[in-house]
C-alpha atoms as a PDB file:
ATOM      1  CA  UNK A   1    -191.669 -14.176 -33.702  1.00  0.00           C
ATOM      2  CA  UNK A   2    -191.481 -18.124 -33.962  1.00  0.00           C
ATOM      3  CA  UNK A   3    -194.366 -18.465 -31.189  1.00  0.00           C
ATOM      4  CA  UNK A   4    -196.616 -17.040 -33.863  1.00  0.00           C
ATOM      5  CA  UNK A   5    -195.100 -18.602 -36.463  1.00  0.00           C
ATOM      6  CA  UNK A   6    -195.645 -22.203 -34.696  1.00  0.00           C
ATOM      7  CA  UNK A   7    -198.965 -21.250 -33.819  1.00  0.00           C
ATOM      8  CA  UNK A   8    -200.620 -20.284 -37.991  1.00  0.00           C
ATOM      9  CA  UNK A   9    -198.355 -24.014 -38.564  1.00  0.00           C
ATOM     10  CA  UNK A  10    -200.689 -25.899 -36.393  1.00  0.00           C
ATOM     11  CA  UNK A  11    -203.742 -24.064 -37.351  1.00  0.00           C
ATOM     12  CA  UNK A  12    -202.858 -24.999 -40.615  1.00  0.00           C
ATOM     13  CA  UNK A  13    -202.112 -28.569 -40.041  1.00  0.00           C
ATOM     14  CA  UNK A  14    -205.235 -29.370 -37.742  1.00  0.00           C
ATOM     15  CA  UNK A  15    -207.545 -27.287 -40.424  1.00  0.00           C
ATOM     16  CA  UNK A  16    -206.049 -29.594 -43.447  1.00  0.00           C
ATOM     17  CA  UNK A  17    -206.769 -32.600 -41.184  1.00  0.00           C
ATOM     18  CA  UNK A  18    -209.739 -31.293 -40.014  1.00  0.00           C
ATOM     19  CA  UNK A  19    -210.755 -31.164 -44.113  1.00  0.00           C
ATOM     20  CA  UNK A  20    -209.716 -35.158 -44.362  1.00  0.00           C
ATOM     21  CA  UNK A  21    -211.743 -35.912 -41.825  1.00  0.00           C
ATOM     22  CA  UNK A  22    -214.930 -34.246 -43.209  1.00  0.00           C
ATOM     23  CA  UNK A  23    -214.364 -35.989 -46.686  1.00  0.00           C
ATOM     24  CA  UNK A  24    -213.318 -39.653 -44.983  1.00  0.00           C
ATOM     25  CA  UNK A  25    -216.121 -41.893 -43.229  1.00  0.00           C
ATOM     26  CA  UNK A  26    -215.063 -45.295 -42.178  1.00  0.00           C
ATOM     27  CA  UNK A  27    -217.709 -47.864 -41.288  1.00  0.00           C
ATOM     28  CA  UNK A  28    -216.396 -51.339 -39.764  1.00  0.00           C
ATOM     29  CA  UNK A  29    -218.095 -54.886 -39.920  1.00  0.00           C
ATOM     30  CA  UNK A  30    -216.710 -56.296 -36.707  1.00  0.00           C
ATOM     31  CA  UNK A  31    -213.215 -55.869 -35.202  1.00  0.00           C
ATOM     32  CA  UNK A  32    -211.193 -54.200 -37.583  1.00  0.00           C
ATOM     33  CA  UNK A  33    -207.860 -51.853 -36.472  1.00  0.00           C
ATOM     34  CA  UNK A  34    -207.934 -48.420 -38.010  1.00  0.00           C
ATOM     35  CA  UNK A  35    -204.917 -46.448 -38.544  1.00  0.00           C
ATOM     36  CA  UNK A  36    -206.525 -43.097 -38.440  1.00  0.00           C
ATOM     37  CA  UNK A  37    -203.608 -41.170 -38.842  1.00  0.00           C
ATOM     38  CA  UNK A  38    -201.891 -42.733 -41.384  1.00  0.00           C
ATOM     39  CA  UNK A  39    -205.372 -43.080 -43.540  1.00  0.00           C
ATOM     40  CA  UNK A  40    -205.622 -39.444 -43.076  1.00  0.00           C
ATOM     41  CA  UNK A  41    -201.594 -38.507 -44.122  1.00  0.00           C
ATOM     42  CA  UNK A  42    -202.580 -41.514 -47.095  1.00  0.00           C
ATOM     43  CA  UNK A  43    -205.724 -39.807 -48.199  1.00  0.00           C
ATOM     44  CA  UNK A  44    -204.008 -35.748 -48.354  1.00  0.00           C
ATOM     45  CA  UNK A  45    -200.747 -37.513 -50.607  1.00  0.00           C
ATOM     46  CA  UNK A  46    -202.800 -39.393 -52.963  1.00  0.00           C
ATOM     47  CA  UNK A  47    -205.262 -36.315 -53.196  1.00  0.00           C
ATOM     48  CA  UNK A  48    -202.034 -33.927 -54.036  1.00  0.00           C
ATOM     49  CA  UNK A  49    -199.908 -36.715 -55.777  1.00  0.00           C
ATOM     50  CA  UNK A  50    -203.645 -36.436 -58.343  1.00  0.00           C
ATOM     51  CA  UNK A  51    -204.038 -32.526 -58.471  1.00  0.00           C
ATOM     52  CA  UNK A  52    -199.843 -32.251 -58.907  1.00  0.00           C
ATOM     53  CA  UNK A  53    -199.986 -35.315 -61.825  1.00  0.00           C
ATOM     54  CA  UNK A  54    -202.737 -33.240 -63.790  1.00  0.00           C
ATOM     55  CA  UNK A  55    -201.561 -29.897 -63.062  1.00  0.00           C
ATOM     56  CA  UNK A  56    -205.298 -28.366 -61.037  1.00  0.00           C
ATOM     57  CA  UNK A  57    -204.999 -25.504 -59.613  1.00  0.00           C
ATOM     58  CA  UNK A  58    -207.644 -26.447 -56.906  1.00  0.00           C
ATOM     59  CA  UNK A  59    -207.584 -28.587 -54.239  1.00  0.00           C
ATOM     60  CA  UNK A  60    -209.055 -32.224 -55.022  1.00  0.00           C
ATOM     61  CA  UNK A  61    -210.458 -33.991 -51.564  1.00  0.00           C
ATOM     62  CA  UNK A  62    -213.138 -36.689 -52.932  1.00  0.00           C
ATOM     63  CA  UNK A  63    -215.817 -37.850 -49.990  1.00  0.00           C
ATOM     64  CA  UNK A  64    -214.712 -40.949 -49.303  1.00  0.00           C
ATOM     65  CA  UNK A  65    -216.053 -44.111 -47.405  1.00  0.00           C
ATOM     66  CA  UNK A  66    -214.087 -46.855 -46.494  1.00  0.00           C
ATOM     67  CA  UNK A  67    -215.440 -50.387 -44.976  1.00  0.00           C
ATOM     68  CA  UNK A  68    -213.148 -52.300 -43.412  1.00  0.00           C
ATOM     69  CA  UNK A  69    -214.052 -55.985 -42.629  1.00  0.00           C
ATOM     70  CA  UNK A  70    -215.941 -56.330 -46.420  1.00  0.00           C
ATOM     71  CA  UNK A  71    -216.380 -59.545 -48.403  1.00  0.00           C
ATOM     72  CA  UNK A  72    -213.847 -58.443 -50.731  1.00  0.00           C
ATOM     73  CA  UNK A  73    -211.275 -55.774 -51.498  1.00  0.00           C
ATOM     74  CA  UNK A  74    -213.145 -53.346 -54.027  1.00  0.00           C
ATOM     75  CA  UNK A  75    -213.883 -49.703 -55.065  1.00  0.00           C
ATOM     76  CA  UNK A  76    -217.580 -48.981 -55.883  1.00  0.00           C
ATOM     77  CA  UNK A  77    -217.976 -45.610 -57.922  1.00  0.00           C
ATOM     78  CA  UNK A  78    -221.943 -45.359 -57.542  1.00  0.00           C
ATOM     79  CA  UNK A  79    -221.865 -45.823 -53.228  1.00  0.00           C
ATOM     80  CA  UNK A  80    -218.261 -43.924 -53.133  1.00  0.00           C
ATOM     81  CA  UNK A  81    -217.178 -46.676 -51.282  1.00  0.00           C
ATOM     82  CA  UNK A  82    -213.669 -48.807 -50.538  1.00  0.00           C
ATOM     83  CA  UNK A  83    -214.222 -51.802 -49.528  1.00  0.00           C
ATOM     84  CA  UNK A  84    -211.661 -53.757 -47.925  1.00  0.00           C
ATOM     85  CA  UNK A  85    -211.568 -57.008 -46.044  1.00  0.00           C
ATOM     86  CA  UNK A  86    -208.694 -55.486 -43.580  1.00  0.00           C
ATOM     87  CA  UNK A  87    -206.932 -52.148 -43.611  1.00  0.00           C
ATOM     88  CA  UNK A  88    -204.040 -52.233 -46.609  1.00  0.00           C
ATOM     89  CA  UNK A  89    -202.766 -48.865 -46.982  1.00  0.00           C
ATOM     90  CA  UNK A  90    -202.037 -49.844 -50.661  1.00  0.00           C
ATOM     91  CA  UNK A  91    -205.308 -50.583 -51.794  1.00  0.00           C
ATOM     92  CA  UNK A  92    -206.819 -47.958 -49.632  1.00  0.00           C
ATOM     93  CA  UNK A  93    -204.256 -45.648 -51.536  1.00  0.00           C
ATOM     94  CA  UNK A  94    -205.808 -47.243 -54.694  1.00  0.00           C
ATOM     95  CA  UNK A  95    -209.299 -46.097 -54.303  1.00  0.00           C
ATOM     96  CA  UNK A  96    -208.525 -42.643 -53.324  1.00  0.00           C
ATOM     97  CA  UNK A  97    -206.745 -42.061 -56.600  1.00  0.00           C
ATOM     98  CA  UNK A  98    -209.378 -43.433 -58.149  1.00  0.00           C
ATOM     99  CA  UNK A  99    -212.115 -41.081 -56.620  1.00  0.00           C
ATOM    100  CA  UNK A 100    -209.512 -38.076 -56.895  1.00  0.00           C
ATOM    101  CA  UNK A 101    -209.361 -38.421 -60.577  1.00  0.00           C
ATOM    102  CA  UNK A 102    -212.810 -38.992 -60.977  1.00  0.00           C
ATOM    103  CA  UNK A 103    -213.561 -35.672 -59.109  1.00  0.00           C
ATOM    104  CA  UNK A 104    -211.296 -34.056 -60.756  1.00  0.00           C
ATOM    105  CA  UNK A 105    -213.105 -34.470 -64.295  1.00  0.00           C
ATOM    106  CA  UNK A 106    -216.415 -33.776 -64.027  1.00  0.00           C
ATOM    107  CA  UNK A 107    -218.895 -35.762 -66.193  1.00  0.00           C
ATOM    108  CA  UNK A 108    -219.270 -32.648 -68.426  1.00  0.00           C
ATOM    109  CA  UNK A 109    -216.140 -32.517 -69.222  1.00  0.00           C
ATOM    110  CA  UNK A 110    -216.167 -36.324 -69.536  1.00  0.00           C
ATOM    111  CA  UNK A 111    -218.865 -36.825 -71.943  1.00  0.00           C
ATOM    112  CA  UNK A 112    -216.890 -34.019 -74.024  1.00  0.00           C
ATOM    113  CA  UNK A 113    -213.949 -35.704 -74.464  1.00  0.00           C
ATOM    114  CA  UNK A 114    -215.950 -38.844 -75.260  1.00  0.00           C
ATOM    115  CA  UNK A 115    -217.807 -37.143 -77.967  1.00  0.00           C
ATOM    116  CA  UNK A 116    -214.466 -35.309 -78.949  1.00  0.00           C
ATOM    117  CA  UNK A 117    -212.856 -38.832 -79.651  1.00  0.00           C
ATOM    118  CA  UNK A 118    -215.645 -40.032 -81.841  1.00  0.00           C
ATOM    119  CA  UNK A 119    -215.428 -37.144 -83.744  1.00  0.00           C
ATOM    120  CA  UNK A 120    -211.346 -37.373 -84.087  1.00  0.00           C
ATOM    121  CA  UNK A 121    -211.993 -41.132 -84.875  1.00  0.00           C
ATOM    122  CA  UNK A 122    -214.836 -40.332 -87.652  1.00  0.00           C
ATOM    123  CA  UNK A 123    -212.259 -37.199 -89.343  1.00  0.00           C
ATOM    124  CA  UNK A 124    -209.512 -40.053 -89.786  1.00  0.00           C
ATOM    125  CA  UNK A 125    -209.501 -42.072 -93.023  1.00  0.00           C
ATOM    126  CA  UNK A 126    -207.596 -45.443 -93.562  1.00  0.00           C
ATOM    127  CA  UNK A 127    -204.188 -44.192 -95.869  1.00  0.00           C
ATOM    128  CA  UNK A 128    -205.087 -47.337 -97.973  1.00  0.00           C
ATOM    129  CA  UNK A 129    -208.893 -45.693 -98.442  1.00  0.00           C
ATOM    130  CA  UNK A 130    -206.727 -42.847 -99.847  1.00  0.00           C
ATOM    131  CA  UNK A 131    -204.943 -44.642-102.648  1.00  0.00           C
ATOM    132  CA  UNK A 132    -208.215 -46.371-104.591  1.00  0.00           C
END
């Protein structure tokens, strides 16, 4: 019984690594050291530490693509992108969160709450309004 029980474990590990893979492209400008492993084990806790915070019931895995060896340390929403100037697992940590959340609220559902908190902040009046 615990040969086949060992054997759906690693399926199940190299699958979810398998997944961070497919949603984690690294590009380097010149010599750069990449952890691999540890950018994968950092990408699948930030992704979970995102879905657990905001209680989602589905998986959030962002695509991701991370340049090591950049002019500075930055996240750019439009390209997807992390840029670093060397591999720090903090801000690499950083941007992930930052692309988890994002996927995690569509714009739909973004431009709704927007427009919700106009209309909350138009239905308030000022108490001293109220007393003239």
């Amino acid at each position: 019984m615990i040969g086949p029980m060992k054997f759906t474990i690693s399926i199940l590990v190299l699958a979810t690594a398998c997944l961070a893979q497919e949603a984690l492209t690294v590009h380097f400008k010149g010599k750069q050291k990449w952890p691999a492993a540890e950018a994968e084990k950092i990408y699948l806790s930030a992704c979970s530490a995102v879905q657990h915070e905001f209680g989602s019931n589905r998986a959030v895995r962002p695509q991701v693509t991370v340049v090591l060896g950049a002019d500075q340390d930055e996240a750019s929403l439009d390209e997807r992108e992390i840029r670093l100037t060397k591999w720090d697992r903090h801000a690499f940590a950083q941007g992930v969160v930052l692309f988890a959340f994002e996927d995690l609220m569509p714009v739909e559902q973004r431009l709704m709450l927007a427009k919700r908190a106009v209309i909350w902040a138009d239905s308030t009046v000022d108490v001293e309004r109220l007393a003239k």
